[in-house]
Protein backbone atom coordinates (compact mmCIF):
# COMPACT_ATOMS: atom_id res chain seq x y z
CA UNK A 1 10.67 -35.61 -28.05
CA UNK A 2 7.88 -38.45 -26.87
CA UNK A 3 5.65 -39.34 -29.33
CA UNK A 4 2.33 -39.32 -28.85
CA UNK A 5 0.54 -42.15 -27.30
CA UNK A 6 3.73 -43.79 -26.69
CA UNK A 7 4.71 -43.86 -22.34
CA UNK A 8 7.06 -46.01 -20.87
CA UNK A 9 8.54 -45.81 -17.29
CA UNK A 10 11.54 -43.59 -18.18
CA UNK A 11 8.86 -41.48 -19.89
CA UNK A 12 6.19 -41.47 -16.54
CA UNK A 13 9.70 -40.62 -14.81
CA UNK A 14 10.33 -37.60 -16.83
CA UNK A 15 6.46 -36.40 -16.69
CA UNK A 16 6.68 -36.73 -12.63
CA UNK A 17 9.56 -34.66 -11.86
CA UNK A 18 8.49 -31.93 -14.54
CA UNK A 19 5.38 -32.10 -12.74
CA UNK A 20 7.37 -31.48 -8.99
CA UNK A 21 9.54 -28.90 -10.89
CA UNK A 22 6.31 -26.95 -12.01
CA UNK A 23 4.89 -27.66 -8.57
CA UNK A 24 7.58 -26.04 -6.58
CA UNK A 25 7.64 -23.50 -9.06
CA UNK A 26 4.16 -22.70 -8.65
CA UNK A 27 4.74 -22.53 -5.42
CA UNK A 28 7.07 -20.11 -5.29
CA UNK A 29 4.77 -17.62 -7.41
CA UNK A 30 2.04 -17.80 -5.30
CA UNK A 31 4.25 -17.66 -1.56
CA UNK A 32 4.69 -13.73 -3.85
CA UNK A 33 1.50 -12.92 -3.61
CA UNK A 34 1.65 -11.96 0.17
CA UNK A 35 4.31 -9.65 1.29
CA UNK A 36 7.60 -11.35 3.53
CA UNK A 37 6.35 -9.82 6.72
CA UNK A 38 2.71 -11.21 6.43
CA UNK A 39 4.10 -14.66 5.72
CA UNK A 40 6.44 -14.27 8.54
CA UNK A 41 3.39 -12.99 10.54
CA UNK A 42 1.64 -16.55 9.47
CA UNK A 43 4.20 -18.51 10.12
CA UNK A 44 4.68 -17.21 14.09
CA UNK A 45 0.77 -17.65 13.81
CA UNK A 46 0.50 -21.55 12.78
CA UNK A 47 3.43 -21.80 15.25
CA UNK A 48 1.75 -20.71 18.08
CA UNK A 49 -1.73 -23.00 16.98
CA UNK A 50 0.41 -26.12 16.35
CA UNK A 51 2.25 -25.64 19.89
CA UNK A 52 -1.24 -25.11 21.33
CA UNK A 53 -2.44 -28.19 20.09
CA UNK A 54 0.48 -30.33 20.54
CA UNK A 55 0.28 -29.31 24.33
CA UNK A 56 -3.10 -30.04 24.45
CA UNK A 57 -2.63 -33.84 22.51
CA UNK A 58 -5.09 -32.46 19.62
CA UNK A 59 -4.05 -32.76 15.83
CA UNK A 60 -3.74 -29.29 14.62
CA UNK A 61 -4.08 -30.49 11.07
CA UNK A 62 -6.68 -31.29 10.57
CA UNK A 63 -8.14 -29.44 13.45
CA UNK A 64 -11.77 -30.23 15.08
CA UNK A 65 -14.05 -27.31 14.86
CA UNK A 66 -14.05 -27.81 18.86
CA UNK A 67 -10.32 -27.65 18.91
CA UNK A 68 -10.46 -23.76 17.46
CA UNK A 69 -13.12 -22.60 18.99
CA UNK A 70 -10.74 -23.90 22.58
CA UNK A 71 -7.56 -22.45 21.52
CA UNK A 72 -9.38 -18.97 20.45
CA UNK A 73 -10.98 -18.96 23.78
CA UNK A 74 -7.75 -19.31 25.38
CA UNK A 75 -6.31 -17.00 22.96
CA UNK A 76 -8.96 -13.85 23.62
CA UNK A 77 -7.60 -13.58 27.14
CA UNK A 78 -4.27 -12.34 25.71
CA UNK A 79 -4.85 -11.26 21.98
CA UNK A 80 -6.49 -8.07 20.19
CA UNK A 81 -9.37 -9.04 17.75
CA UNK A 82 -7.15 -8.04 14.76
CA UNK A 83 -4.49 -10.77 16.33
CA UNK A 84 -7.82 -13.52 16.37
CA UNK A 85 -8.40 -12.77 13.09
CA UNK A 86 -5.10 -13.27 11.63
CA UNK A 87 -4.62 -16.44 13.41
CA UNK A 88 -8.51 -17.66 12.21
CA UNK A 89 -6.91 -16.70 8.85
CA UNK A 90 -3.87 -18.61 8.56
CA UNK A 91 -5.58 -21.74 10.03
CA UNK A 92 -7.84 -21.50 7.27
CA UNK A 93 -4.82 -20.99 4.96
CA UNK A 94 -2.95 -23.97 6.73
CA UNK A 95 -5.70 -26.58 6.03
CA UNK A 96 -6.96 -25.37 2.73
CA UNK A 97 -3.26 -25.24 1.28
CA UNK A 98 -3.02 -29.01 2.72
CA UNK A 99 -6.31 -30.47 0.75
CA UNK A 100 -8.50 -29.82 4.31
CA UNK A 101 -11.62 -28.30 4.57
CA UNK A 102 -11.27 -25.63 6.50
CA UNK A 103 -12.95 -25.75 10.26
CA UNK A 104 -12.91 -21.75 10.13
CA UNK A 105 -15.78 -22.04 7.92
CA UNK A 106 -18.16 -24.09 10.20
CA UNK A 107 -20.82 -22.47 11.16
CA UNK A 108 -20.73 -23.36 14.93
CA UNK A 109 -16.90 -21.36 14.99
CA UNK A 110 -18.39 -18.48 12.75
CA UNK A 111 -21.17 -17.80 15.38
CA UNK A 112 -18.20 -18.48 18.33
CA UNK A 113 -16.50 -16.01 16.69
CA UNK A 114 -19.30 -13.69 16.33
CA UNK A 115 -19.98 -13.97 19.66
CA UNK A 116 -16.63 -13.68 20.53
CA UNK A 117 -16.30 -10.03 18.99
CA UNK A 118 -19.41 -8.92 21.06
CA UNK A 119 -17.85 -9.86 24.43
CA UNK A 120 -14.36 -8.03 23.59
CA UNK A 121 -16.63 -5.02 22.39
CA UNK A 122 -18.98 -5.02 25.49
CA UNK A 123 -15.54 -4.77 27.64
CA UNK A 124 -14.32 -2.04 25.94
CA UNK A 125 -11.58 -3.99 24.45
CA UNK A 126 -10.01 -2.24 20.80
CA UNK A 127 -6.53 -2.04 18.92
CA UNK A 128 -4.09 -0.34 21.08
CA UNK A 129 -2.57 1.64 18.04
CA UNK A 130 -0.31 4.34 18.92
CA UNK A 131 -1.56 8.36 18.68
CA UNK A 132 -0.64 10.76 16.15
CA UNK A 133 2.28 13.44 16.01
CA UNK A 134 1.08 16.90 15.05
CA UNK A 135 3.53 19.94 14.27
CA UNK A 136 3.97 20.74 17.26
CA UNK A 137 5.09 17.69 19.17
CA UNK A 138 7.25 17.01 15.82
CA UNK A 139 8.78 20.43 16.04
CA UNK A 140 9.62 19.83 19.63
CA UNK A 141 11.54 16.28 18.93
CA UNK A 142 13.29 17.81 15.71
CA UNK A 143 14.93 20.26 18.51
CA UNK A 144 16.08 17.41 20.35
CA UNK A 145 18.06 15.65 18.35
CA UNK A 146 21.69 16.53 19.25
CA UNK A 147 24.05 17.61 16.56
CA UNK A 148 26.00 14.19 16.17
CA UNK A 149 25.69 11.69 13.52
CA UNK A 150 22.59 10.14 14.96
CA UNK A 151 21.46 13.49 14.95
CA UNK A 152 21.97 14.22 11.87
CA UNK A 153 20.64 11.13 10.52
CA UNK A 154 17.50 11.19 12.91
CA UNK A 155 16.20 14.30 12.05
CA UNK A 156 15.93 13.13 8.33
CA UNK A 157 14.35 10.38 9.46
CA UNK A 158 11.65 12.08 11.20
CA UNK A 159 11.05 14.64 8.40
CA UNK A 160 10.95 12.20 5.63
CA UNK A 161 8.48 9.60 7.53
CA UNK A 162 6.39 12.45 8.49
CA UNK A 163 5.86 14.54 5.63
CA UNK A 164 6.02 11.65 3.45
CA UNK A 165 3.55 9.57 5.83
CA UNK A 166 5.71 6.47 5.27
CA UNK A 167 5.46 3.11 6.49
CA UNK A 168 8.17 2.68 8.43
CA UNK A 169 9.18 -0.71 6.44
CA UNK A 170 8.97 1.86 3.31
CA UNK A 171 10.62 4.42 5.37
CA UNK A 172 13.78 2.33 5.96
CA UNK A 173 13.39 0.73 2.43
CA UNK A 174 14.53 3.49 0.54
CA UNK A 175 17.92 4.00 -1.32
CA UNK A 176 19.45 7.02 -2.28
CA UNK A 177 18.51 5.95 -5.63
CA UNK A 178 14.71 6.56 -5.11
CA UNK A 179 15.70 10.42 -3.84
CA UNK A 180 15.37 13.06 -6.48
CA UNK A 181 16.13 16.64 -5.90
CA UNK A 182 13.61 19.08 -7.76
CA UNK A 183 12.99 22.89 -7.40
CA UNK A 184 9.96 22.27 -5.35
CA UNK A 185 11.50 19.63 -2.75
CA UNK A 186 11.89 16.24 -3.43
CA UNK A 187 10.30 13.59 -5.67
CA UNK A 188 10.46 9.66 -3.70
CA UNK A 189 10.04 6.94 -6.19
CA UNK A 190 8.72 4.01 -4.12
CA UNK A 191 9.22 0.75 -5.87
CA UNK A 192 6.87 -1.14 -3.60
CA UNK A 193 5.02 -0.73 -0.90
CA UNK A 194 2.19 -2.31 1.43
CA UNK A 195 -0.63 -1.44 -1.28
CA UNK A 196 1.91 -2.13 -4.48
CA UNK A 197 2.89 -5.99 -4.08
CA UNK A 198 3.11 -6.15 -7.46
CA UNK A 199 5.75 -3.18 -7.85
CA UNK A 200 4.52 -1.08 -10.33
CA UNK A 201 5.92 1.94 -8.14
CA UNK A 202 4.46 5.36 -7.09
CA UNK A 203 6.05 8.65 -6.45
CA UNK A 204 5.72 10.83 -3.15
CA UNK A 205 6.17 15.03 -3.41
CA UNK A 206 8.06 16.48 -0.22
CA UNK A 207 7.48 19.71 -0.32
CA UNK A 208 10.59 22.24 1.17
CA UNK A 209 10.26 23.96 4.64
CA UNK A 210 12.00 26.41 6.08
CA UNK A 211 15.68 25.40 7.12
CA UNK A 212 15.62 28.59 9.29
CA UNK A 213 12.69 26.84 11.72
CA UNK A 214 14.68 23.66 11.46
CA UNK A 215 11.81 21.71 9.36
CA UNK A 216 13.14 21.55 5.79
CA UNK A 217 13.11 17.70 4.60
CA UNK A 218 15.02 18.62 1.90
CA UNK A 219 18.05 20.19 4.05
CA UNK A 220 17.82 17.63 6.88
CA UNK A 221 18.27 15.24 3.99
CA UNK A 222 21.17 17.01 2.37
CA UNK A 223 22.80 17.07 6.21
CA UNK A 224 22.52 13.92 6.33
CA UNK A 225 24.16 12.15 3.01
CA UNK A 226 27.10 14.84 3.15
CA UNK A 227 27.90 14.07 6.82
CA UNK A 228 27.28 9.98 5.67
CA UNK A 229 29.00 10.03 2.19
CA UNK A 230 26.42 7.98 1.07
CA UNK A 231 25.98 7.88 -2.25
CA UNK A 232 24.07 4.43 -2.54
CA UNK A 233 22.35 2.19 -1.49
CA UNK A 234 20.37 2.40 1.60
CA UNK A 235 19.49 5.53 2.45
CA UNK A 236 18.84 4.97 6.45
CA UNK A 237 21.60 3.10 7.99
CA UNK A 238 22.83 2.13 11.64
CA UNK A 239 25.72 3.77 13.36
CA UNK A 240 28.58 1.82 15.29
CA UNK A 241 29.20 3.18 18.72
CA UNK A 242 31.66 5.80 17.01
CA UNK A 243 29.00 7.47 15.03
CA UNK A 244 30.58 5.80 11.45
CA UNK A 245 27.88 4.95 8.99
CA UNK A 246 27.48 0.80 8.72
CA UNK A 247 26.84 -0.77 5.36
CA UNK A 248 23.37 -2.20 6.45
CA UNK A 249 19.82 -0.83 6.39
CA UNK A 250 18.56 0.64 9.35
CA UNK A 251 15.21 -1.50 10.89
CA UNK A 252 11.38 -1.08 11.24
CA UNK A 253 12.49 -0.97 15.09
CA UNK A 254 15.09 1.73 15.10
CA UNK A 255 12.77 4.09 13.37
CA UNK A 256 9.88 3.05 16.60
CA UNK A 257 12.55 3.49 19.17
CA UNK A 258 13.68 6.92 17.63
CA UNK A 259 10.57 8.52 18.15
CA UNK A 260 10.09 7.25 21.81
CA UNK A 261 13.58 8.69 22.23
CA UNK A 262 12.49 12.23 20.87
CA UNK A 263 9.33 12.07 22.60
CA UNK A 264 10.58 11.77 25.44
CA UNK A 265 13.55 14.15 25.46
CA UNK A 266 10.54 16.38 24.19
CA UNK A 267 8.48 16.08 27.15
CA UNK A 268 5.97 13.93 25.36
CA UNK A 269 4.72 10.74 26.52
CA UNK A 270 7.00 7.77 24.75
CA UNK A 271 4.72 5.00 25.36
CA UNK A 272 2.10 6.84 23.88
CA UNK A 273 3.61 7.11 20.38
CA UNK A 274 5.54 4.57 17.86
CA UNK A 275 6.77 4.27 14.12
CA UNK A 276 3.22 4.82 12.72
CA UNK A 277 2.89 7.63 14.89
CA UNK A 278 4.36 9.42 12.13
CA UNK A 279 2.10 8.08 9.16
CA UNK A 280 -0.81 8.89 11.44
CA UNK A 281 0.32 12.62 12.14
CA UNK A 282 1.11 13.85 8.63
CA UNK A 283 -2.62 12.34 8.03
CA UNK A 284 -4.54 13.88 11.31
CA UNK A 285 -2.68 17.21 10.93
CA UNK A 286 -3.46 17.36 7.16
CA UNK A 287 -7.18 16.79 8.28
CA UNK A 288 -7.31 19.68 10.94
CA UNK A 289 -5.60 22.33 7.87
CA UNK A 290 -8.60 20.87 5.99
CA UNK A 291 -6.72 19.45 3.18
CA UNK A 292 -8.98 17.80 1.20
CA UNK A 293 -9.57 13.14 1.58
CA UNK A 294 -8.48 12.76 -2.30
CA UNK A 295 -4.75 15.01 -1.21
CA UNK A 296 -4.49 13.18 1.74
CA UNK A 297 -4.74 9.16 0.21
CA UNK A 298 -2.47 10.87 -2.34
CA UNK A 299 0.72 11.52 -0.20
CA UNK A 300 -0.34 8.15 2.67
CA UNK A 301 -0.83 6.18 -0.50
CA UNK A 302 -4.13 4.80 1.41
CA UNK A 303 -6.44 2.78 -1.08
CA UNK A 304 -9.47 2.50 0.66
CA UNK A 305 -11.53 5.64 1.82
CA UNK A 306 -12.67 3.76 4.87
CA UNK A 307 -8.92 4.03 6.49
CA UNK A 308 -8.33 7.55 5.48
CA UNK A 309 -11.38 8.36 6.84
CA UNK A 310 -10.87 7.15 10.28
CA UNK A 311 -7.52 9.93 10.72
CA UNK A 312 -10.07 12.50 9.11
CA UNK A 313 -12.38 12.15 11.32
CA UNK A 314 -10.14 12.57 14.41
CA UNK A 315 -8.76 15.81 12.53
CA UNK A 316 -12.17 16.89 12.47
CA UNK A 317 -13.17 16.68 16.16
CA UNK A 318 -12.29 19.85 16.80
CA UNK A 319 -13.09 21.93 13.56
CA UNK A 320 -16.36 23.74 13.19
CA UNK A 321 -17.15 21.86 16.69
CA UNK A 322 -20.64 22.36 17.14
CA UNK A 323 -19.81 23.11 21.15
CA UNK A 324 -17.14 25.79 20.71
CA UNK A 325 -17.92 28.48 22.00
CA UNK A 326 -21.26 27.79 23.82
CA UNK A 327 -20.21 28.61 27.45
């Protein structure tokens, strides 16, 4: 123990690398409070700035106001808005984290920026998000998966992520361990997601269908972990070229690139629908039964009304349309 009021060098020694110990330990803790794909998604982002920069011969940190509002004007000619954002973000993030005042924050980049967001508006410029899948398409793509392993496996896969409106990084997170067989379906216990960094956990009800139609989660599901043997572990996993189950977790990608693959061999339009085109359907087609906003952010696990809102109100277009019917 050092008494107090008494310091010496060995002493100073011992009080600096506690301090670097609780440094890089506090370090650590707050790196958690941002998911691992939106730090990856930062890092690509501060990448891309500091290659920018380096090209041009201007310090990235710290960066000029001038220098921002240059690389964002080079950047709007091949970036969505939300991209522009992020990237205005993690600059901020960069310098703020290094002892800089941010240039984000000057007021000659937030009117840029401003302005900036007019001109992508005025041509016509928004998020290029992929469409929704209603029951129908979905019904069509569950009859075209074949009955092989990847069959087997896929159909599951497109069940679960729909009625469950799953992220896909949730979606391909689960383990067998989080599936629990009740009376009424299934019961998935999440234990984190997009909107739960802190893992506290949630629960998502899959209600049966009707394994005669070829739509029953819970039998697509059963299919799938009696053809796999999978007992845990992940629940989603990649097939070698032999159809045998791998000991890996299948990726955000695969789950993308199998519904382009049932799109298509549905007759729908691939490019027109991704991953989230699941998410999106299970909350547009729940809209257009008129299921009500609270049961709706209940099953997406959507916090803010404003989101939810947006897939309600493309459900909506077409019920009690004020045209229908006219001519």
């Amino acid at each position: 123990m050092v008494r107090s009021g008494v310091t010496g060098p060995a002493t100073s020694e011992l009080i600096a690398l506690d301090l670097a110990g609780l440094a890089g330990r506090a370090a650590e803790i707050a790196q958690k409070a941002q998911s691992a794909n939106t730090r990856r998604a930062y890092r690509a982002d501060w990448a891309d700035f500091a290659a920018w920069c380096g090209g041009k011969g201007l310090p990235a940190l710290p960066a000029e106001a001038a220098t921002i509002i240059l690389y964002l004007t080079d950047l709007s000619s091949r970036a969505k808005s939300s991209t522009i954002a992020r990237r205005v973000a993690t600059i901020s993030q960069a310098h703020e984290a290094a002892g800089w005042e941010s240039p984000a924050r000057r007021t000659v980049v937030r009117l840029f920026l401003k302005g900036l967001r007019r001109d992508k508006a005025g041509q016509g410029i928004t998020a290029a998000g992929k469409r929704p899948i209603l029951g129908p398409e979905l019904r069509a793509m569950l009859g075209a998966t074949p009955a092989t392993m990847v069959g087997i496996r896929d159909r599951a896969l497109l069940l679960l992520g729909y009625l469950g409106a799953f992220r896909r990084s949730e979606l391909v997170g689960l383990d067998r361990e989080h599936i629990e067989r009740v009376e009424q379906g299934l019961i998935v216990h999440l234990r984190r997601s997009k909107t739960d960094q802190e893992g506290l956990g949630e629960k998502k009800g899959i209600p049966k269908g009707k394994p005669e139609e070829g739509n029953c989660p819970v039998q697509a599901l059963e299919d799938w972990l009696q053809a796999s043997g999978i007992e845990q572990g992940p629940l989603f996993r990649p097939l070698d070229r032999r159809g045998r189950v791998l000991s890996g977790r299948l990726s955000s990608r695969a789950v993308s690139r199998a519904v382009k693959r049932y799109a298509a061999a549905a007759g729908l339009d691939p490019a027109s629908l991704g991953g989230h085109s699941l998410r999106a359907g299970l909350a547009t087609a729940a809209a257009i039964a008129g299921k009500s906003e609270s049961s709706i952010m209940n099953q997406t696990g959507h916090k803010s009304v404003a989101t939810v809102r947006r897939y309600i109100r493309d459900g909506n277009l077409f019920r009690e349309n004020a045209a229908e019917g006219l001519l």
